[in-house]
Protein backbone atom coordinates (compact mmCIF):
# COMPACT_ATOMS: atom_id res chain seq x y z
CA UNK A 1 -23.03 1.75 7.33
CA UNK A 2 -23.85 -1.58 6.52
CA UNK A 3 -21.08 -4.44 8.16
CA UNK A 4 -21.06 -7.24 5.64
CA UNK A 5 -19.34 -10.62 5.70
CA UNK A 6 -19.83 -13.04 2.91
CA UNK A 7 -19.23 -12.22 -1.05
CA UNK A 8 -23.43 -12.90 -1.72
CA UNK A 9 -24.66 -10.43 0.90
CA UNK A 10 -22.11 -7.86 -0.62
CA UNK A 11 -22.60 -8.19 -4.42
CA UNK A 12 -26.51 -7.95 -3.43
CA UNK A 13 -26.13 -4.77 -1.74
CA UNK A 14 -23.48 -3.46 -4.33
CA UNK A 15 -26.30 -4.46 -7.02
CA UNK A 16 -28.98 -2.67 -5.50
CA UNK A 17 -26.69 0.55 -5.14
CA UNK A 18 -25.72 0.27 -8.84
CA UNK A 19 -29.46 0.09 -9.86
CA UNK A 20 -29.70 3.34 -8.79
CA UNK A 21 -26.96 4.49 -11.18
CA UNK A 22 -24.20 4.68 -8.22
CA UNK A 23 -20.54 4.43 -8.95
CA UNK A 24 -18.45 2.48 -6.43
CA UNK A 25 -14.91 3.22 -5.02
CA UNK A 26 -13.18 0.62 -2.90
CA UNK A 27 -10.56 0.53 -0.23
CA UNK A 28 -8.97 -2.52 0.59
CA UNK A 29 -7.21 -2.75 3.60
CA UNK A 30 -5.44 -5.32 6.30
CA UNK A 31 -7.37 -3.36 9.43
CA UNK A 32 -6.05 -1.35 12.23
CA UNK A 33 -6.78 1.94 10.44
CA UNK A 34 -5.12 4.64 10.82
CA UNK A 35 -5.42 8.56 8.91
CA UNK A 36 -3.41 6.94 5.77
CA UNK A 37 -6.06 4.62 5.29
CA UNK A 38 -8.83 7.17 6.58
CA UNK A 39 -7.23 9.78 3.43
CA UNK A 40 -8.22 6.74 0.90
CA UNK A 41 -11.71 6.85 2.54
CA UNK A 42 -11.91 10.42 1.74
CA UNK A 43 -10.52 10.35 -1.72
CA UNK A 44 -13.26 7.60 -2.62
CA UNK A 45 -15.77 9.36 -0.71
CA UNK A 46 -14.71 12.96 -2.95
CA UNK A 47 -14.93 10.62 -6.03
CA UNK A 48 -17.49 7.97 -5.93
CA UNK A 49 -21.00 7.50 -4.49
CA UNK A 50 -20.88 4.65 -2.55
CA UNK A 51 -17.40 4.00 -0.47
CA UNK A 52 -16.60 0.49 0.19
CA UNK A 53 -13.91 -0.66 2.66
CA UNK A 54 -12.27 -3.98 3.40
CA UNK A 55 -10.76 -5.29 6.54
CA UNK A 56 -9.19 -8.42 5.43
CA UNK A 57 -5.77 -9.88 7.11
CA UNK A 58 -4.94 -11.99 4.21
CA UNK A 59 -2.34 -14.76 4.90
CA UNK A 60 -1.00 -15.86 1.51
CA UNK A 61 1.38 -12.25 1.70
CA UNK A 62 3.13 -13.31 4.76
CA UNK A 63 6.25 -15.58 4.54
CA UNK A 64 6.54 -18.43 7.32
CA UNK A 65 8.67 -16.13 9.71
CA UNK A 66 6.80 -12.64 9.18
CA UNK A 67 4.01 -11.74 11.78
CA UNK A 68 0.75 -12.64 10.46
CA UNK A 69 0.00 -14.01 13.93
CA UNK A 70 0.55 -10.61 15.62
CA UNK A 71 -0.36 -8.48 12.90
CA UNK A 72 -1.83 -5.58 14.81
CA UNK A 73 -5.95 -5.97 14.80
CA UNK A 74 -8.78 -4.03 16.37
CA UNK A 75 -12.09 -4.62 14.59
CA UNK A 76 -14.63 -2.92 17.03
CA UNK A 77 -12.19 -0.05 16.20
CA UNK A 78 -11.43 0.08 12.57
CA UNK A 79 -15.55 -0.59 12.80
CA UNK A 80 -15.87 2.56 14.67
CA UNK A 81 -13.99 4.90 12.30
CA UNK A 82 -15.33 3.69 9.42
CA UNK A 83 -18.67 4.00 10.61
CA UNK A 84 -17.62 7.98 11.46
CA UNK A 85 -15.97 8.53 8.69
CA UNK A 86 -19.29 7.96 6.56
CA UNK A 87 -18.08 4.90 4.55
CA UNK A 88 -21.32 2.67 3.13
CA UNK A 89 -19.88 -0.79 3.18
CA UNK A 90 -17.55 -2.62 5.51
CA UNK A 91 -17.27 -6.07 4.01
CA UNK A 92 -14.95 -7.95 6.82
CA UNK A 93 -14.89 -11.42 5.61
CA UNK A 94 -12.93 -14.36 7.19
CA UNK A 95 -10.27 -16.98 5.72
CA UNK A 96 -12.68 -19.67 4.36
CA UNK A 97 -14.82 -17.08 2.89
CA UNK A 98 -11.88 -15.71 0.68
CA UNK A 99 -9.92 -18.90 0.51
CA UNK A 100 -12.82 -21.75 0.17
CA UNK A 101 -11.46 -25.05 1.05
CA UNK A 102 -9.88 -26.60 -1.84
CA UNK A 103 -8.29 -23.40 -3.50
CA UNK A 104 -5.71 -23.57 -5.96
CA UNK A 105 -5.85 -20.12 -8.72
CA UNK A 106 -2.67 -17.64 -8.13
CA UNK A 107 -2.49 -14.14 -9.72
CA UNK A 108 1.82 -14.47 -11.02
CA UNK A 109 2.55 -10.64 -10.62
CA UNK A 110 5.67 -10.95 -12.84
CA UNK A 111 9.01 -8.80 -13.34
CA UNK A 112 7.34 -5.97 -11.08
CA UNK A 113 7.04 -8.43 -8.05
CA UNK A 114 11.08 -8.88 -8.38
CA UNK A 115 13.17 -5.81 -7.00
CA UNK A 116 12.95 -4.04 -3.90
CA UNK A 117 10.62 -5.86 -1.27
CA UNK A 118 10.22 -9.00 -3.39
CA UNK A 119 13.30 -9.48 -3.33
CA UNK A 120 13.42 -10.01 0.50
CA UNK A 121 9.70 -11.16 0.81
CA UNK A 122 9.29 -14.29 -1.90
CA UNK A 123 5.77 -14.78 -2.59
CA UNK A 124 4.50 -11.54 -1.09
CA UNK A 125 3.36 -9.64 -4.12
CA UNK A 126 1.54 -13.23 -5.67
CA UNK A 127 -0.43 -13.07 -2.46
CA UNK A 128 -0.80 -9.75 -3.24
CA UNK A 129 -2.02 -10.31 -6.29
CA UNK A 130 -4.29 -13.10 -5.78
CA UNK A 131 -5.69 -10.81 -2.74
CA UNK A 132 -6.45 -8.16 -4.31
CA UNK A 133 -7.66 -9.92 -7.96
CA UNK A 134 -10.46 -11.81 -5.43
CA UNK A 135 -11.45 -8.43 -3.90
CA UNK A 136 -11.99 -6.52 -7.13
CA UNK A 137 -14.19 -9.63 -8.80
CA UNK A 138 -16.11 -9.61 -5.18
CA UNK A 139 -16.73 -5.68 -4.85
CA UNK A 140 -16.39 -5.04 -8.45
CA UNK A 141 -15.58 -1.16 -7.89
CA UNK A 142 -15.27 1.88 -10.83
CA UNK A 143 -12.45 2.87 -8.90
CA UNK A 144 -9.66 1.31 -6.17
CA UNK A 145 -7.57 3.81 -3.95
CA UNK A 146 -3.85 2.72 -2.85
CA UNK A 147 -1.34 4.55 -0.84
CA UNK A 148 1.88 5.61 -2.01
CA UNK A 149 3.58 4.48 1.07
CA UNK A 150 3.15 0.72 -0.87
CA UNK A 151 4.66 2.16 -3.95
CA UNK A 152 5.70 -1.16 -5.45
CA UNK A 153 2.32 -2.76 -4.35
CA UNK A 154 0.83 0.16 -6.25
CA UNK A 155 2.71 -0.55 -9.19
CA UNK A 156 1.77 -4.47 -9.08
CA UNK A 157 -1.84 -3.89 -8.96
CA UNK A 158 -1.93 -1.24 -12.06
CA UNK A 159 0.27 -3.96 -14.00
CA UNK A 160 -2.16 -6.41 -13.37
CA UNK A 161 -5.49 -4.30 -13.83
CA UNK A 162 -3.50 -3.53 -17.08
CA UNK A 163 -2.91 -7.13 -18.07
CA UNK A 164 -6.40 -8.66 -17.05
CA UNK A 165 -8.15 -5.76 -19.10
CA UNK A 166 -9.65 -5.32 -15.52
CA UNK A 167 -12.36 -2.03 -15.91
CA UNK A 168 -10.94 -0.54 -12.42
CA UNK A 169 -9.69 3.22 -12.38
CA UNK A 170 -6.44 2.69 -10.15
CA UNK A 171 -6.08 5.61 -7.92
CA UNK A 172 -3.09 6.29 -5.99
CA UNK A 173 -2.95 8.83 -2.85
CA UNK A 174 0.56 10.09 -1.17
CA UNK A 175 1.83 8.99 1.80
CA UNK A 176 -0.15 10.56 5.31
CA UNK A 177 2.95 11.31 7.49
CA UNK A 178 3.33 12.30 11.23
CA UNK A 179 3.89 15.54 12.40
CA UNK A 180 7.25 14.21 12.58
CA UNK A 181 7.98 12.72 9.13
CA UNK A 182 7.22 9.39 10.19
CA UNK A 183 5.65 7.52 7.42
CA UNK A 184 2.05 6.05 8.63
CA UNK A 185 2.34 2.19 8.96
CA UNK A 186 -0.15 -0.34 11.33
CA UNK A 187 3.44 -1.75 12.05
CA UNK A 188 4.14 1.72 13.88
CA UNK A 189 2.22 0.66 17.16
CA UNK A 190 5.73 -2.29 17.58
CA UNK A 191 7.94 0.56 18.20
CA UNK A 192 9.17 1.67 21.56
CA UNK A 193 9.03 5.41 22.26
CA UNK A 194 13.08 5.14 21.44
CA UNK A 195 12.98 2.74 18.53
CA UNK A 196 9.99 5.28 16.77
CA UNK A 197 12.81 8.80 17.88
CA UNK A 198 15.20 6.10 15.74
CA UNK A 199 12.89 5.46 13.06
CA UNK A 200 12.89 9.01 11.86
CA UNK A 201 15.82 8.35 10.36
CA UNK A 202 14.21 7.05 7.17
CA UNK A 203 12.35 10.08 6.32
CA UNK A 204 14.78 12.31 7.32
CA UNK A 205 17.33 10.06 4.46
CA UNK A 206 14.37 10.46 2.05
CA UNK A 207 13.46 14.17 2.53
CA UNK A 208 17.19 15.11 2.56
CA UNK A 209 17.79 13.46 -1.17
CA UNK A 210 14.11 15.24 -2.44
CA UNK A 211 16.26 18.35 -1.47
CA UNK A 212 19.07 17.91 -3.58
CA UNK A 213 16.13 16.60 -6.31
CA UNK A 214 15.16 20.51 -5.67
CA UNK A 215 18.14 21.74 -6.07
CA UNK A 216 19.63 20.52 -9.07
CA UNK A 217 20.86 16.69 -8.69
CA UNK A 218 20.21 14.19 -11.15
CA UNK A 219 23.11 12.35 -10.48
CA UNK A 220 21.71 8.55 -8.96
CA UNK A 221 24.65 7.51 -7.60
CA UNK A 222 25.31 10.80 -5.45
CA UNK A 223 20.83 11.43 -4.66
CA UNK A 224 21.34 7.50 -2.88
CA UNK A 225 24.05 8.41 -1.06
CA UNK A 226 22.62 11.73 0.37
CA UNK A 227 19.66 9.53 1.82
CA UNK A 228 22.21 6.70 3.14
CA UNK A 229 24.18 9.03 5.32
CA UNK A 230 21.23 9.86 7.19
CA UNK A 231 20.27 6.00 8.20
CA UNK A 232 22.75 5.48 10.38
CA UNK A 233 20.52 4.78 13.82
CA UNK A 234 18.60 1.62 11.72
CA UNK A 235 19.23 -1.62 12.88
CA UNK A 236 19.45 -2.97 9.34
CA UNK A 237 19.11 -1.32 6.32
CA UNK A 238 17.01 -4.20 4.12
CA UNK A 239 17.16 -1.88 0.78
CA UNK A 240 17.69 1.92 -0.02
CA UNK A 241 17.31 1.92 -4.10
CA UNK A 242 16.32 4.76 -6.66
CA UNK A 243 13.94 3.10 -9.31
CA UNK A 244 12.42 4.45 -12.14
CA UNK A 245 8.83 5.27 -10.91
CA UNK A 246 7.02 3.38 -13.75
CA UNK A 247 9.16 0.16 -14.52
CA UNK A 248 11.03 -0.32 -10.92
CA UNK A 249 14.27 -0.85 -12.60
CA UNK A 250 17.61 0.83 -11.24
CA UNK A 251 17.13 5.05 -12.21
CA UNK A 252 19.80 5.89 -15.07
CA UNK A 253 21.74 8.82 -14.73
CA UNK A 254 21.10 11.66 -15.22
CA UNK A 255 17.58 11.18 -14.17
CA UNK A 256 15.06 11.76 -17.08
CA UNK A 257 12.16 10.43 -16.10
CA UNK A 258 10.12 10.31 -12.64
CA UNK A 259 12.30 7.81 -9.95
CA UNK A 260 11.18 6.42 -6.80
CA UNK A 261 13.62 6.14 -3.91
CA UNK A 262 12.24 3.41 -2.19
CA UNK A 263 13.86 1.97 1.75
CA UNK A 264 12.91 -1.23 3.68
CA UNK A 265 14.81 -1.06 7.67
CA UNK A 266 14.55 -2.39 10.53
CA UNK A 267 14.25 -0.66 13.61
CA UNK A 268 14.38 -3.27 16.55
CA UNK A 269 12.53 -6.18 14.81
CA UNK A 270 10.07 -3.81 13.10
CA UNK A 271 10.40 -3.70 9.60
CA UNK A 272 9.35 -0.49 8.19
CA UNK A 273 9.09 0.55 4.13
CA UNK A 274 8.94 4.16 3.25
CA UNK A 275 9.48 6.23 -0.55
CA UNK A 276 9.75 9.21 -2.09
CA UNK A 277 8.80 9.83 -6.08
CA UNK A 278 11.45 12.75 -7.98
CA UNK A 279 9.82 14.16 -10.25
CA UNK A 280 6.24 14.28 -11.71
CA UNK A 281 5.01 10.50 -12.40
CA UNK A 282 2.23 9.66 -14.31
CA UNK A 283 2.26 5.90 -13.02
CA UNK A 284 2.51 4.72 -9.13
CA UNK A 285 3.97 7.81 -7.65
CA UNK A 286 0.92 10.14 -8.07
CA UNK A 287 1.01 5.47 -0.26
């Protein structure tokens, strides 16, 4: 594995593995990896010849009170696993390298950026955006793995490989849960052994509304409410919505398409997203 960190040492070495008639699949991630990120490893590994991974913290997605300062990070570790895990390329590059001095260019997501976390987290998805636009011109990959855990980031960056006539396959891979249900998140490691017992709640909601999915329910109204009874040991419930999976708009009942019931909560001052996709989608929903 080859630990790169400026854009010219990485096209160079992405060059010289294209030469050789290599395709390239890319995962882009914010560090502290756990098995969610090491399953997007091992999709791109099952799909492409040369894995790339990024470990990039990037600041423009975090609002003035969220914890970019404490965002969890281990580098010799993340280092470590991808190394064992047989990716090619770590490309680990700092601030100025991504954000020169002087920077101005924003990616505007648009109506997708709107519901469910932007509208609790203004800016977020533009960062996003911008982020992740800057990362595909510097890897320039056939194919990008997400997970489904981010559904709505998931459905931002397909819109805007879509829009920019970006040549990217867009690969999405389901959530990697805990034994337990718990949804894998780098944000897990703020939770107290009681506050992670209380977080369960969100899956449990979740799971219990795919069950009435299974058995019959198409009813929005009713499949929300079956999830909301089971939140009750949250701190705050941010957002519990059903959206439909492709367009993020409020699901019409009955349901006739694919629907994501997406939830933000906190649990002590941990906030913690989580989904669930009804129904066969051929968009986001394939974390």
């Amino acid at each position: 594995m080859q630990t790169i960190t400026t854009v010219a040492k990485l096209r160079s070495t992405i060059s010289e593995a294209r030469s050789g008639g290599k395709s390239v699949g890319f995962v882009p991630t914010m560090g502290y990896l756990h098995d969610g990120h090491l399953a997007l490893v091992q999709a791109s590994q099952m799909q492409c010849d040369v894995t790339v991974v990024s470990i990039f913290v990037n600041p423009t997605q975090f609002g003035p009170n969220e914890d970019l300062s404490v965002y969890p990070r281990d580098f010799p570790r993340d280092e470590k696993l991808c190394h064992d895990a047989g990716v090619a390329i770590l490309f680990a590059p700092d601030a100025q390298e991504v954000y020169p001095p002087g920077f101005h260019t924003f990616v505007e997501p648009g109506e997708l950026a709107k519901p469910l976390c932007g509208s609790f987290r203004p800016g977020h998805f533009r960062g996003v955006a911008t982020v992740v636009s800057k990362l595909f011109n510097m890897v320039q990959p056939d194919v990008a793995f997400f997970g489904q855990k981010d559904f709505q980031q998931c459905a931002v960056v397909r819109r805007m490989v879509s829009d920019l006539n970006l040549p990217i396959e867009i690969v999405t891979v389901p959530t990697i849960r805990e034994s337990d249900g718990l949804a894998m998140s780098s944000r897990n490691r703020y939770l107290s052994e009681e506050e992670r017992r209380r977080a369960l709640a969100i899956s449990r909601g979740l799971f219990a509304a795919v069950a009435e999915f299974q058995e019959g329910e198409r009813n929005a109204r009713k499949l929300l409410a079956m999830a909301k009874q089971h939140l009750d040991t949250v701190d705050r419930l941010q957002y519990l919505e059903l959206v439909d999976a492709d367009t993020l708009e409020p699901a019409q009942s009955p349901l006739g398409r694919p629907a994501a019931l997406c939830a933000a909560a906190y649990i002590g001052s941990t906030r913690l997203i989580d989904n669930v996709v009804l129904g066969i989608s051929g968009g986001c929903g394939a974390e």
